[in-house]
C-alpha atoms as a PDB file:
ATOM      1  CA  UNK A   1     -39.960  25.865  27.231  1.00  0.00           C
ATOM      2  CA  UNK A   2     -38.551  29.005  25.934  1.00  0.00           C
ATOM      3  CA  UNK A   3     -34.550  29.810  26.461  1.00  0.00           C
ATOM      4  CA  UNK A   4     -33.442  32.185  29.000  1.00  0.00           C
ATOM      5  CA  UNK A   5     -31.671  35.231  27.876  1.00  0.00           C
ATOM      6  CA  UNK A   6     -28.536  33.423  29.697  1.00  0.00           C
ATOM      7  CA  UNK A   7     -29.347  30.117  28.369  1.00  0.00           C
ATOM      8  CA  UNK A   8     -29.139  31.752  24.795  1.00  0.00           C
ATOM      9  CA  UNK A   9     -26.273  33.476  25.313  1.00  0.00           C
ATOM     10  CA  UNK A  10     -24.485  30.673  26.372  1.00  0.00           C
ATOM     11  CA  UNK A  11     -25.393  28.098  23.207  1.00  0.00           C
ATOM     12  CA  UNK A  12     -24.356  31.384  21.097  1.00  0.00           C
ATOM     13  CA  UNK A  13     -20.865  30.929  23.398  1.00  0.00           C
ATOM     14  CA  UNK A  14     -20.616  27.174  22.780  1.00  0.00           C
ATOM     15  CA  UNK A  15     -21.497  26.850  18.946  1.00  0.00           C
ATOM     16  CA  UNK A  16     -19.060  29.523  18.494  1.00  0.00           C
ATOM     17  CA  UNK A  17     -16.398  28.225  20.605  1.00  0.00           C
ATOM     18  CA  UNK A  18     -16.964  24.623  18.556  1.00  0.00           C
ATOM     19  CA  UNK A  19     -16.422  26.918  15.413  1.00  0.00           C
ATOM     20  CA  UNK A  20     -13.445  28.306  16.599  1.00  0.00           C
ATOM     21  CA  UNK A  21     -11.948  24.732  17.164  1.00  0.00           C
ATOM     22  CA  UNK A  22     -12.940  22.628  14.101  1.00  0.00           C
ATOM     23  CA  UNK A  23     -11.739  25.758  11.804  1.00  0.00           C
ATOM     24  CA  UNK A  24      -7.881  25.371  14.303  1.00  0.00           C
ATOM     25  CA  UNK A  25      -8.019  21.543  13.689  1.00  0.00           C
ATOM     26  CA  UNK A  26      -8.012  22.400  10.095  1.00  0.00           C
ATOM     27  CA  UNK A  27      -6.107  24.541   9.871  1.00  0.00           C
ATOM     28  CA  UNK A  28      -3.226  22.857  12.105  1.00  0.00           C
ATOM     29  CA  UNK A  29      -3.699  19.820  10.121  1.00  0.00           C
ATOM     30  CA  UNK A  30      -2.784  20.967   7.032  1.00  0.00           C
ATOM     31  CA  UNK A  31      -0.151  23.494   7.901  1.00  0.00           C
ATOM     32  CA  UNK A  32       1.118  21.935  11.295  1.00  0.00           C
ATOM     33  CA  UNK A  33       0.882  23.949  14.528  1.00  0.00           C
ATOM     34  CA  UNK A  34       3.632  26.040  13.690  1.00  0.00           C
ATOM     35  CA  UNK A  35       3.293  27.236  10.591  1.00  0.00           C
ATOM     36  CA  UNK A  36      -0.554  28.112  11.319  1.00  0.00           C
ATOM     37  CA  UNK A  37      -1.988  31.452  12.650  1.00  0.00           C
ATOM     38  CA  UNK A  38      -4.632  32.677  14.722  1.00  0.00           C
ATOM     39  CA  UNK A  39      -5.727  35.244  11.578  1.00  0.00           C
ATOM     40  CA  UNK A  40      -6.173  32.091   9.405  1.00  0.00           C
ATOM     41  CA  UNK A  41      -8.227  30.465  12.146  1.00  0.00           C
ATOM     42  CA  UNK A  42     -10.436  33.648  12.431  1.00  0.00           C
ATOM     43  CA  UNK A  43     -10.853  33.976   8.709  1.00  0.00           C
ATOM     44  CA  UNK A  44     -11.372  30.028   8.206  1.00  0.00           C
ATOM     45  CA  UNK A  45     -14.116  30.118  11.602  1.00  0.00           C
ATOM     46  CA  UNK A  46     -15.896  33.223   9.805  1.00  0.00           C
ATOM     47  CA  UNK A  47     -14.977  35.579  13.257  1.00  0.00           C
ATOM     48  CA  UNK A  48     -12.780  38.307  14.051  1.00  0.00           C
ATOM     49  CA  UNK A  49      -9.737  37.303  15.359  1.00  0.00           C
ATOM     50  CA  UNK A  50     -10.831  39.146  18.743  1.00  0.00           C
ATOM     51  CA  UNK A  51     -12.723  37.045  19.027  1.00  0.00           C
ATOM     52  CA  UNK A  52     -10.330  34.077  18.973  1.00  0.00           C
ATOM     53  CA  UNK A  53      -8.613  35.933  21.701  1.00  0.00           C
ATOM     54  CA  UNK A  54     -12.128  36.254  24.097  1.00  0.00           C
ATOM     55  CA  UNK A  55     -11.956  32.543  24.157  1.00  0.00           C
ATOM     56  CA  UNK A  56      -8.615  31.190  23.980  1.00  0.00           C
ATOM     57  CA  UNK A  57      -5.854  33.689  24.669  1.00  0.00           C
ATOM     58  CA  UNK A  58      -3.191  32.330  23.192  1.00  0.00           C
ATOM     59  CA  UNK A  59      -2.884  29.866  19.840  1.00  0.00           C
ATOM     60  CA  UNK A  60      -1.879  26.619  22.428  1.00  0.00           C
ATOM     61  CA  UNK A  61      -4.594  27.471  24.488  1.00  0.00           C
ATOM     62  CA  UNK A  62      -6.320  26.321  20.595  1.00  0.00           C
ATOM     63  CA  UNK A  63      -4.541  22.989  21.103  1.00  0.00           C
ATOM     64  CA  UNK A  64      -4.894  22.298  24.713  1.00  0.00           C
ATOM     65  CA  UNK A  65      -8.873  22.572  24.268  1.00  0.00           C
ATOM     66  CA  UNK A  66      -8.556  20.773  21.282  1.00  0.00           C
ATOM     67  CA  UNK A  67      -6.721  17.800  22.971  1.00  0.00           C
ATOM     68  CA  UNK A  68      -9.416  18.109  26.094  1.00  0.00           C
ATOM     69  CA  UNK A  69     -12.090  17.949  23.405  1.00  0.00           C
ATOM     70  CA  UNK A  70     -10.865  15.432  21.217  1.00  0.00           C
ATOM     71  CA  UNK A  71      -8.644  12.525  23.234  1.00  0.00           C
ATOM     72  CA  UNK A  72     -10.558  13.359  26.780  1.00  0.00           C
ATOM     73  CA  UNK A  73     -14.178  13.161  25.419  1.00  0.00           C
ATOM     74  CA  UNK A  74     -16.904  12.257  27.823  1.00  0.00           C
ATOM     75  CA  UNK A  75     -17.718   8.774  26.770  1.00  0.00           C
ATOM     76  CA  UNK A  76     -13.812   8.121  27.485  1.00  0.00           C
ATOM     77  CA  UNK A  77     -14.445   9.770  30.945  1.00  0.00           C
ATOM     78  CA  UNK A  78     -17.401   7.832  31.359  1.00  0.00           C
ATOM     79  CA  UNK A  79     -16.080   4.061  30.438  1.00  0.00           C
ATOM     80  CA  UNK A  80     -12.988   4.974  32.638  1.00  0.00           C
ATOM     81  CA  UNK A  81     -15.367   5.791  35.991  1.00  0.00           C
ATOM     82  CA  UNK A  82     -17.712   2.926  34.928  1.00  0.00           C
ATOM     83  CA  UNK A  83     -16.110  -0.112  32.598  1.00  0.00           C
ATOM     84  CA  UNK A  84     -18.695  -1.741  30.444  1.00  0.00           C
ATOM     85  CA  UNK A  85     -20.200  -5.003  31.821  1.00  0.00           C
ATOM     86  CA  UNK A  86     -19.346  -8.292  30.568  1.00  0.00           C
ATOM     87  CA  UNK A  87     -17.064 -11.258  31.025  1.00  0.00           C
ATOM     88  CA  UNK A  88     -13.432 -10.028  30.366  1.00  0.00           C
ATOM     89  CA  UNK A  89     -13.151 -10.499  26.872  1.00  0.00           C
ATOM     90  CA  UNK A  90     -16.358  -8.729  25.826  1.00  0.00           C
ATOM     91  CA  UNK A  91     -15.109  -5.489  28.398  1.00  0.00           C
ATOM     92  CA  UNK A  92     -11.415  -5.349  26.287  1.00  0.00           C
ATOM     93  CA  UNK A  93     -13.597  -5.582  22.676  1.00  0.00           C
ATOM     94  CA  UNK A  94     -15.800  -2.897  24.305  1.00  0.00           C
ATOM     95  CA  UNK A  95     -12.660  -0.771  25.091  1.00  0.00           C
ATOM     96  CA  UNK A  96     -10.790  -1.598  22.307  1.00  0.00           C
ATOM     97  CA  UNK A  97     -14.480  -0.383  19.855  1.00  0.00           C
ATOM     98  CA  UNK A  98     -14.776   2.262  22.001  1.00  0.00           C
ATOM     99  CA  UNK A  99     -11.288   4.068  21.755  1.00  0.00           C
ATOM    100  CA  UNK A 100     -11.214   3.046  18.009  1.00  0.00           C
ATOM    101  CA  UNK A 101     -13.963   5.166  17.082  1.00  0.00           C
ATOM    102  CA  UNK A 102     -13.183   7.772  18.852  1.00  0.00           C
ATOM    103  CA  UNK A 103      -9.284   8.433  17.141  1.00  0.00           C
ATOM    104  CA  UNK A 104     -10.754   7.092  14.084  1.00  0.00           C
ATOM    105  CA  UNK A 105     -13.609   9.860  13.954  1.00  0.00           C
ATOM    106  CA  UNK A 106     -11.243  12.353  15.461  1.00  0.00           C
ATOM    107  CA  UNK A 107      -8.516  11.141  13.342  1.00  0.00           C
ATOM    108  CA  UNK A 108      -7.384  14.426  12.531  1.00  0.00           C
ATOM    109  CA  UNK A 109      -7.303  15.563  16.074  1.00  0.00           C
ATOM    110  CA  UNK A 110      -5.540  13.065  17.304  1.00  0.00           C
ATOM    111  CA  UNK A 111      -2.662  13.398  14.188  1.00  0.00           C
ATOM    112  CA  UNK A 112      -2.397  17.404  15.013  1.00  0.00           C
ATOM    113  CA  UNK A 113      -2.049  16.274  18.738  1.00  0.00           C
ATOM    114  CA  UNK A 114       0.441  13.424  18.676  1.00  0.00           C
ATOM    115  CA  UNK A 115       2.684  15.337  15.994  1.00  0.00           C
ATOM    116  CA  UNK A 116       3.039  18.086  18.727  1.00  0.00           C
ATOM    117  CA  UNK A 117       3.511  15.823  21.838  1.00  0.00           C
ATOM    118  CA  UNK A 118       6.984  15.362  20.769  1.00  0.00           C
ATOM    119  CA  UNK A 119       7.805  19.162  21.172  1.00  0.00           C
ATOM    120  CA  UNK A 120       5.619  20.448  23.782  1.00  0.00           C
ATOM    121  CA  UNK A 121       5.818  19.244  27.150  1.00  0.00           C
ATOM    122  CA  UNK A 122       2.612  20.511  28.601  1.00  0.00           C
ATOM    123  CA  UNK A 123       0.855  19.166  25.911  1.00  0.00           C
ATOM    124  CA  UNK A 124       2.744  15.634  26.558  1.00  0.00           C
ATOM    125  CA  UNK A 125       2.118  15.296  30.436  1.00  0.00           C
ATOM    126  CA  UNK A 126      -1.988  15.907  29.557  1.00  0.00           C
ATOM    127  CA  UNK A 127      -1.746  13.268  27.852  1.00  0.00           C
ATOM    128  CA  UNK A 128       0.164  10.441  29.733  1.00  0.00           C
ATOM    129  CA  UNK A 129      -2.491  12.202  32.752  1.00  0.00           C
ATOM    130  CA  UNK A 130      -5.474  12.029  31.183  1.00  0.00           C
ATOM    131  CA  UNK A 131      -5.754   9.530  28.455  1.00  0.00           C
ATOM    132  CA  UNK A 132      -2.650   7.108  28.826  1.00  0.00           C
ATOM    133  CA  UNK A 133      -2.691   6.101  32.344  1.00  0.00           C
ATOM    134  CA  UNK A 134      -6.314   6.029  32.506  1.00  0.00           C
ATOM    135  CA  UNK A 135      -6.407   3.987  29.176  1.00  0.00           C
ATOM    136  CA  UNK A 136      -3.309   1.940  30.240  1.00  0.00           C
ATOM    137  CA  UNK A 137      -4.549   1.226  33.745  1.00  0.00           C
ATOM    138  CA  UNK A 138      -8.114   0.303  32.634  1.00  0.00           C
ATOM    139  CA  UNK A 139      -6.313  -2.114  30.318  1.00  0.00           C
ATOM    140  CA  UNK A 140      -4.072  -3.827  32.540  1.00  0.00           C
ATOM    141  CA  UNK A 141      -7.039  -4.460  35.575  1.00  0.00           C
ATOM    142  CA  UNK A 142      -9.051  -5.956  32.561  1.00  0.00           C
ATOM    143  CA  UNK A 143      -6.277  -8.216  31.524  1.00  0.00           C
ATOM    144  CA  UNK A 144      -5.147  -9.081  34.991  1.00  0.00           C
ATOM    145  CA  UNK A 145      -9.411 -10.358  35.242  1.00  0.00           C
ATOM    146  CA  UNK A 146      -8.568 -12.710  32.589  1.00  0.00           C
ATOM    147  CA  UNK A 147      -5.644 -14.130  33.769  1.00  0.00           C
ATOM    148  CA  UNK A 148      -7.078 -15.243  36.934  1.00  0.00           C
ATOM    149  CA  UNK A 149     -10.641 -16.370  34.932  1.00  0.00           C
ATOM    150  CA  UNK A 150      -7.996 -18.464  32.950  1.00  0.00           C
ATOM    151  CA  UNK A 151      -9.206 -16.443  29.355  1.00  0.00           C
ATOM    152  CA  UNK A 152      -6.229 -14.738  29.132  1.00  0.00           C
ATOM    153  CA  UNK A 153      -2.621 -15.076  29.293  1.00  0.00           C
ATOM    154  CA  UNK A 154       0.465 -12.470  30.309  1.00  0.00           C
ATOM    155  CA  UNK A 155       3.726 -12.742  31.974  1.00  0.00           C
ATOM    156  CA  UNK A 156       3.389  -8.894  32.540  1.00  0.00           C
ATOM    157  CA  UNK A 157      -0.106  -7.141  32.783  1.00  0.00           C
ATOM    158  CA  UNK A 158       1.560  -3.393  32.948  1.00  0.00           C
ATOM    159  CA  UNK A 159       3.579  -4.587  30.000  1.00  0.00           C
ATOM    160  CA  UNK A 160       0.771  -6.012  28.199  1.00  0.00           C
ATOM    161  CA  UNK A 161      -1.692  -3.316  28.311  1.00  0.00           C
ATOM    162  CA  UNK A 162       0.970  -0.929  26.891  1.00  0.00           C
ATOM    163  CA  UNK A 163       1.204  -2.996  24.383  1.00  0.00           C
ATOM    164  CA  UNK A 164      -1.999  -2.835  23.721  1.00  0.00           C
ATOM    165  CA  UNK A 165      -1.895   0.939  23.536  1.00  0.00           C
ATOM    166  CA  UNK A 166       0.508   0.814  21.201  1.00  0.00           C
ATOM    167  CA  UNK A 167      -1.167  -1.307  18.650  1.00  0.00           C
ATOM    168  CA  UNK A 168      -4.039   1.164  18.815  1.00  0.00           C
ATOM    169  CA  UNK A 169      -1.758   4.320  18.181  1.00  0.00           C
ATOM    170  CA  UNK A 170       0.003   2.160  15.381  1.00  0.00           C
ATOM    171  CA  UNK A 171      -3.270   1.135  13.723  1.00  0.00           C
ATOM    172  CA  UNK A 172      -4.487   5.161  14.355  1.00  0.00           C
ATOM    173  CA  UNK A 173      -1.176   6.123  12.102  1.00  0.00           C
ATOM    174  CA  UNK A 174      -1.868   4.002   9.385  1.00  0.00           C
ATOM    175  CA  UNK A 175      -5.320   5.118   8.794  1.00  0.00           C
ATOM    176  CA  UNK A 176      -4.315   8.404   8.257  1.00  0.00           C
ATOM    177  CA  UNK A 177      -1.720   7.478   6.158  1.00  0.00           C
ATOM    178  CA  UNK A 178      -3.141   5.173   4.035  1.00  0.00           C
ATOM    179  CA  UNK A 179      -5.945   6.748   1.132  1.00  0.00           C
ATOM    180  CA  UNK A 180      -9.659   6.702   0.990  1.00  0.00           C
ATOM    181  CA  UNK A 181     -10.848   3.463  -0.440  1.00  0.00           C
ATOM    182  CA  UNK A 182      -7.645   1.270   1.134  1.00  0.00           C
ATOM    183  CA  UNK A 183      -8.713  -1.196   3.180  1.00  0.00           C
ATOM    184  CA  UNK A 184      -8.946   0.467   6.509  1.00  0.00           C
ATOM    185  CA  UNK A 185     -11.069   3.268   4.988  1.00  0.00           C
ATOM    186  CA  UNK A 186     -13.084   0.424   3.734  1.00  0.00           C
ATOM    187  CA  UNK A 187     -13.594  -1.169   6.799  1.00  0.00           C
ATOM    188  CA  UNK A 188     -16.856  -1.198   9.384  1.00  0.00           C
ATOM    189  CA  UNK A 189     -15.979   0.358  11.849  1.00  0.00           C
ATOM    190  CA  UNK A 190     -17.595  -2.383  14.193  1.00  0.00           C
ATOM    191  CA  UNK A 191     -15.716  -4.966  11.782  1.00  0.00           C
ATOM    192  CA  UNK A 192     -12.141  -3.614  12.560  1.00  0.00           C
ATOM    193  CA  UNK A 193     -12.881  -3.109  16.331  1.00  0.00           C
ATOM    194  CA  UNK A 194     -14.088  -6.765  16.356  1.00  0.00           C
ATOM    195  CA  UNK A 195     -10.611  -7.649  14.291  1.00  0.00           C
ATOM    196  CA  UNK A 196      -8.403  -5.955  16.533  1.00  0.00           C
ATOM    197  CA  UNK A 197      -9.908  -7.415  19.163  1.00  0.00           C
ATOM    198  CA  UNK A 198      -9.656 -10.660  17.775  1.00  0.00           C
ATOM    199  CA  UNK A 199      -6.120 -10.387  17.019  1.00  0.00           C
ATOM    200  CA  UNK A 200      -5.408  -9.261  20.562  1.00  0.00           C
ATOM    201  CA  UNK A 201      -7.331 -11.474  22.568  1.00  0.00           C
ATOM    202  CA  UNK A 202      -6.522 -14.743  19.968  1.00  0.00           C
ATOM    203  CA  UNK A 203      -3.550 -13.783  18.458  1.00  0.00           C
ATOM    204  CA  UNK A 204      -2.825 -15.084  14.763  1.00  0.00           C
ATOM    205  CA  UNK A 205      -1.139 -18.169  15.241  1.00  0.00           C
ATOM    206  CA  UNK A 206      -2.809 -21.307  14.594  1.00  0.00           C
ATOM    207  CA  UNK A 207      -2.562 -23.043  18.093  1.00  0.00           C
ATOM    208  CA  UNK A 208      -0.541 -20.121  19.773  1.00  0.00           C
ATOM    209  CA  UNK A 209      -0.744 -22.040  23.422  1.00  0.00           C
ATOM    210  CA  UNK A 210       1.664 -24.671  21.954  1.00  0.00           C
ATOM    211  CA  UNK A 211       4.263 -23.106  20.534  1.00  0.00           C
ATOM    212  CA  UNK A 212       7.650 -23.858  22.307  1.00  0.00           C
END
Protein backbone atom coordinates (compact mmCIF):
# COMPACT_ATOMS: atom_id res chain seq x y z
CA UNK A 1 0.00 0.00 0.00
CA UNK A 2 1.56 3.22 -0.85
CA UNK A 3 1.71 6.21 1.98
CA UNK A 4 -0.58 9.05 1.81
CA UNK A 5 0.87 12.42 1.33
CA UNK A 6 -0.44 12.93 5.13
CA UNK A 7 0.68 9.63 6.23
CA UNK A 8 4.27 10.70 5.00
CA UNK A 9 4.26 13.79 6.38
CA UNK A 10 3.46 12.64 9.57
CA UNK A 11 6.39 9.68 9.94
CA UNK A 12 8.69 12.72 8.61
CA UNK A 13 6.99 14.59 11.97
CA UNK A 14 7.58 11.60 14.27
CA UNK A 15 11.21 10.42 13.27
CA UNK A 16 12.10 13.94 13.63
CA UNK A 17 10.43 14.63 16.79
CA UNK A 18 12.30 11.15 18.17
CA UNK A 19 15.52 12.99 16.88
CA UNK A 20 14.86 15.94 18.63
CA UNK A 21 14.49 13.94 21.97
CA UNK A 22 17.32 11.33 22.01
CA UNK A 23 19.83 14.32 20.88
CA UNK A 24 17.99 16.47 24.52
CA UNK A 25 18.51 13.21 26.55
CA UNK A 26 22.07 13.52 25.62
CA UNK A 27 22.64 16.33 25.88
CA UNK A 28 20.88 16.84 29.46
CA UNK A 29 22.71 13.88 30.59
CA UNK A 30 25.93 15.00 30.28
CA UNK A 31 25.54 18.65 31.04
CA UNK A 32 22.37 18.47 33.39
CA UNK A 33 19.18 20.33 32.43
CA UNK A 34 20.49 23.51 33.33
CA UNK A 35 23.51 23.95 31.98
CA UNK A 36 22.18 22.56 28.47
CA UNK A 37 20.68 24.60 25.54
CA UNK A 38 18.23 24.32 22.96
CA UNK A 39 21.19 25.45 20.20
CA UNK A 40 23.21 22.39 21.40
CA UNK A 41 20.15 20.19 21.03
CA UNK A 42 19.55 21.56 17.44
CA UNK A 43 23.16 21.19 16.45
CA UNK A 44 23.51 17.62 18.26
CA UNK A 45 19.71 16.50 16.42
CA UNK A 46 21.24 17.82 12.96
CA UNK A 47 18.03 20.64 12.76
CA UNK A 48 17.65 24.20 13.05
CA UNK A 49 16.84 25.25 16.25
CA UNK A 50 13.35 26.50 14.72
CA UNK A 51 12.73 23.74 14.44
CA UNK A 52 13.13 22.68 18.09
CA UNK A 53 10.75 25.46 18.73
CA UNK A 54 7.81 23.98 16.01
CA UNK A 55 7.72 21.06 18.31
CA UNK A 56 8.42 21.84 21.76
CA UNK A 57 8.23 25.52 22.62
CA UNK A 58 10.10 25.77 25.37
CA UNK A 59 13.42 23.58 26.63
CA UNK A 60 10.98 21.78 29.64
CA UNK A 61 8.52 21.15 27.22
CA UNK A 62 12.06 18.81 26.01
CA UNK A 63 11.79 17.17 29.44
CA UNK A 64 8.16 16.79 30.00
CA UNK A 65 7.95 14.70 26.58
CA UNK A 66 10.92 13.09 27.51
CA UNK A 67 9.51 11.90 30.92
CA UNK A 68 5.99 10.95 28.96
CA UNK A 69 8.20 9.01 26.56
CA UNK A 70 10.52 7.42 28.74
CA UNK A 71 8.85 6.53 32.46
CA UNK A 72 5.05 6.51 30.87
CA UNK A 73 5.80 4.14 27.90
CA UNK A 74 2.96 2.11 26.53
CA UNK A 75 3.81 -1.31 27.76
CA UNK A 76 3.74 0.46 31.38
CA UNK A 77 0.25 1.82 30.34
CA UNK A 78 -0.68 -1.40 29.13
CA UNK A 79 0.39 -3.82 32.27
CA UNK A 80 -1.26 -1.08 34.50
CA UNK A 81 -4.95 -1.41 32.53
CA UNK A 82 -4.33 -5.19 32.17
CA UNK A 83 -1.82 -7.00 34.93
CA UNK A 84 -0.14 -10.04 33.52
CA UNK A 85 -1.80 -13.40 34.37
CA UNK A 86 -0.48 -15.73 36.81
CA UNK A 87 -0.60 -16.80 40.42
CA UNK A 88 0.66 -13.80 42.56
CA UNK A 89 4.14 -14.40 42.62
CA UNK A 90 4.68 -14.90 38.88
CA UNK A 91 2.40 -11.27 38.33
CA UNK A 92 5.09 -9.28 40.96
CA UNK A 93 8.29 -11.10 38.89
CA UNK A 94 6.37 -9.99 35.77
CA UNK A 95 6.14 -6.39 37.16
CA UNK A 96 9.18 -6.30 38.80
CA UNK A 97 11.01 -7.67 34.82
CA UNK A 98 8.89 -5.45 33.32
CA UNK A 99 9.74 -2.02 35.05
CA UNK A 100 13.43 -3.22 35.24
CA UNK A 101 13.92 -3.16 31.68
CA UNK A 102 12.35 -0.40 31.01
CA UNK A 103 14.69 2.18 33.56
CA UNK A 104 17.44 -0.08 32.77
CA UNK A 105 17.15 0.53 28.85
CA UNK A 106 16.09 4.08 29.50
CA UNK A 107 18.60 4.41 32.14
CA UNK A 108 19.64 7.65 31.05
CA UNK A 109 16.18 9.00 30.89
CA UNK A 110 15.21 8.10 33.91
CA UNK A 111 18.76 9.68 35.65
CA UNK A 112 18.06 13.18 33.65
CA UNK A 113 14.42 12.86 35.04
CA UNK A 114 14.84 11.95 38.69
CA UNK A 115 17.89 14.50 39.06
CA UNK A 116 15.29 17.23 38.09
CA UNK A 117 12.27 15.99 40.17
CA UNK A 118 13.88 17.48 43.10
CA UNK A 119 13.68 21.09 41.61
CA UNK A 120 10.77 21.17 39.43
CA UNK A 121 7.46 20.67 40.70
CA UNK A 122 5.52 20.03 37.57
CA UNK A 123 7.87 17.64 36.60
CA UNK A 124 7.48 15.91 40.24
CA UNK A 125 3.55 15.70 40.42
CA UNK A 126 3.75 13.76 36.65
CA UNK A 127 5.43 11.57 38.16
CA UNK A 128 3.84 10.55 41.57
CA UNK A 129 0.46 10.80 38.78
CA UNK A 130 1.52 8.79 36.29
CA UNK A 131 4.12 6.30 37.17
CA UNK A 132 4.22 6.14 41.12
CA UNK A 133 0.73 5.67 42.11
CA UNK A 134 -0.02 3.57 39.25
CA UNK A 135 3.21 1.49 39.95
CA UNK A 136 2.64 1.70 43.76
CA UNK A 137 -1.04 0.79 43.61
CA UNK A 138 -0.54 -2.11 41.14
CA UNK A 139 2.00 -3.30 43.70
CA UNK A 140 0.15 -3.18 46.77
CA UNK A 141 -3.34 -5.06 45.12
CA UNK A 142 -0.72 -7.75 44.00
CA UNK A 143 0.72 -8.12 47.41
CA UNK A 144 -2.53 -7.81 49.25
CA UNK A 145 -3.50 -11.25 46.59
CA UNK A 146 -0.78 -12.98 48.30
CA UNK A 147 -1.49 -12.34 51.63
CA UNK A 148 -4.86 -13.72 51.51
CA UNK A 149 -3.49 -16.89 49.04
CA UNK A 150 -1.14 -17.30 52.14
CA UNK A 151 2.24 -16.73 49.55
CA UNK A 152 2.98 -13.67 50.93
CA UNK A 153 3.40 -11.87 54.06
CA UNK A 154 2.95 -7.88 55.16
CA UNK A 155 1.84 -6.07 58.15
CA UNK A 156 1.29 -3.06 55.72
CA UNK A 157 0.50 -3.60 51.92
CA UNK A 158 0.67 0.42 51.11
CA UNK A 159 3.89 0.28 53.06
CA UNK A 160 5.19 -2.67 51.40
CA UNK A 161 4.72 -1.87 47.87
CA UNK A 162 6.59 1.44 48.45
CA UNK A 163 9.07 -0.38 49.53
CA UNK A 164 9.20 -2.14 46.77
CA UNK A 165 9.46 0.97 44.65
CA UNK A 166 12.16 1.98 46.37
CA UNK A 167 14.37 -0.97 45.93
CA UNK A 168 13.77 -0.58 42.21
CA UNK A 169 14.82 3.22 42.13
CA UNK A 170 17.84 2.17 44.46
CA UNK A 171 18.92 -0.71 42.21
CA UNK A 172 18.16 1.94 38.98
CA UNK A 173 20.94 4.37 40.81
CA UNK A 174 23.48 1.95 41.14
CA UNK A 175 23.51 0.83 37.64
CA UNK A 176 24.26 4.03 36.48
CA UNK A 177 26.74 4.52 38.85
CA UNK A 178 28.56 1.61 38.77
CA UNK A 179 30.99 0.98 35.24
CA UNK A 180 30.53 -1.19 32.26
CA UNK A 181 31.69 -4.66 33.00
CA UNK A 182 30.63 -4.45 37.05
CA UNK A 183 28.39 -6.85 37.87
CA UNK A 184 25.10 -5.27 37.13
CA UNK A 185 26.30 -4.36 33.61
CA UNK A 186 27.16 -7.96 33.48
CA UNK A 187 24.02 -9.22 34.37
CA UNK A 188 20.94 -10.82 32.08
CA UNK A 189 18.68 -8.79 32.19
CA UNK A 190 16.06 -11.69 32.77
CA UNK A 191 18.70 -12.98 35.48
CA UNK A 192 18.54 -9.76 37.67
CA UNK A 193 14.71 -9.36 37.25
CA UNK A 194 14.43 -13.03 38.40
CA UNK A 195 17.02 -11.99 41.46
CA UNK A 196 15.19 -9.11 42.53
CA UNK A 197 12.33 -10.87 42.49
CA UNK A 198 13.69 -13.52 44.40
CA UNK A 199 15.02 -11.37 47.00
CA UNK A 200 11.66 -9.66 47.36
CA UNK A 201 9.33 -12.35 47.34
CA UNK A 202 11.97 -14.83 49.57
CA UNK A 203 13.96 -12.52 51.22
CA UNK A 204 17.70 -13.56 52.10
CA UNK A 205 17.46 -15.07 55.30
CA UNK A 206 17.77 -18.64 55.69
CA UNK A 207 14.33 -19.54 57.33
CA UNK A 208 13.05 -15.83 57.47
CA UNK A 209 9.39 -17.11 58.88
CA UNK A 210 11.19 -18.04 62.16
CA UNK A 211 13.04 -15.44 63.17
CA UNK A 212 11.83 -13.93 66.55
Amino acid sequence: MVATRREKSESISSKRKQQILDSALAVFARKGFANSSTLEIARKAGVAQGTIFYYYPTKHDLLMAIAERYLAAQSFVELIKQPPPGDTVSVMAKIIHNRLKNALTNVDSLTVILSEIQRDSQLREYYRERVMEPLIGMASRCIESGVLENKLKSRDNDLTARIVMGVWIGLVLLYRFERKGDKLHSVPLEVLSGEVASVIIDGIGVNPAGRA
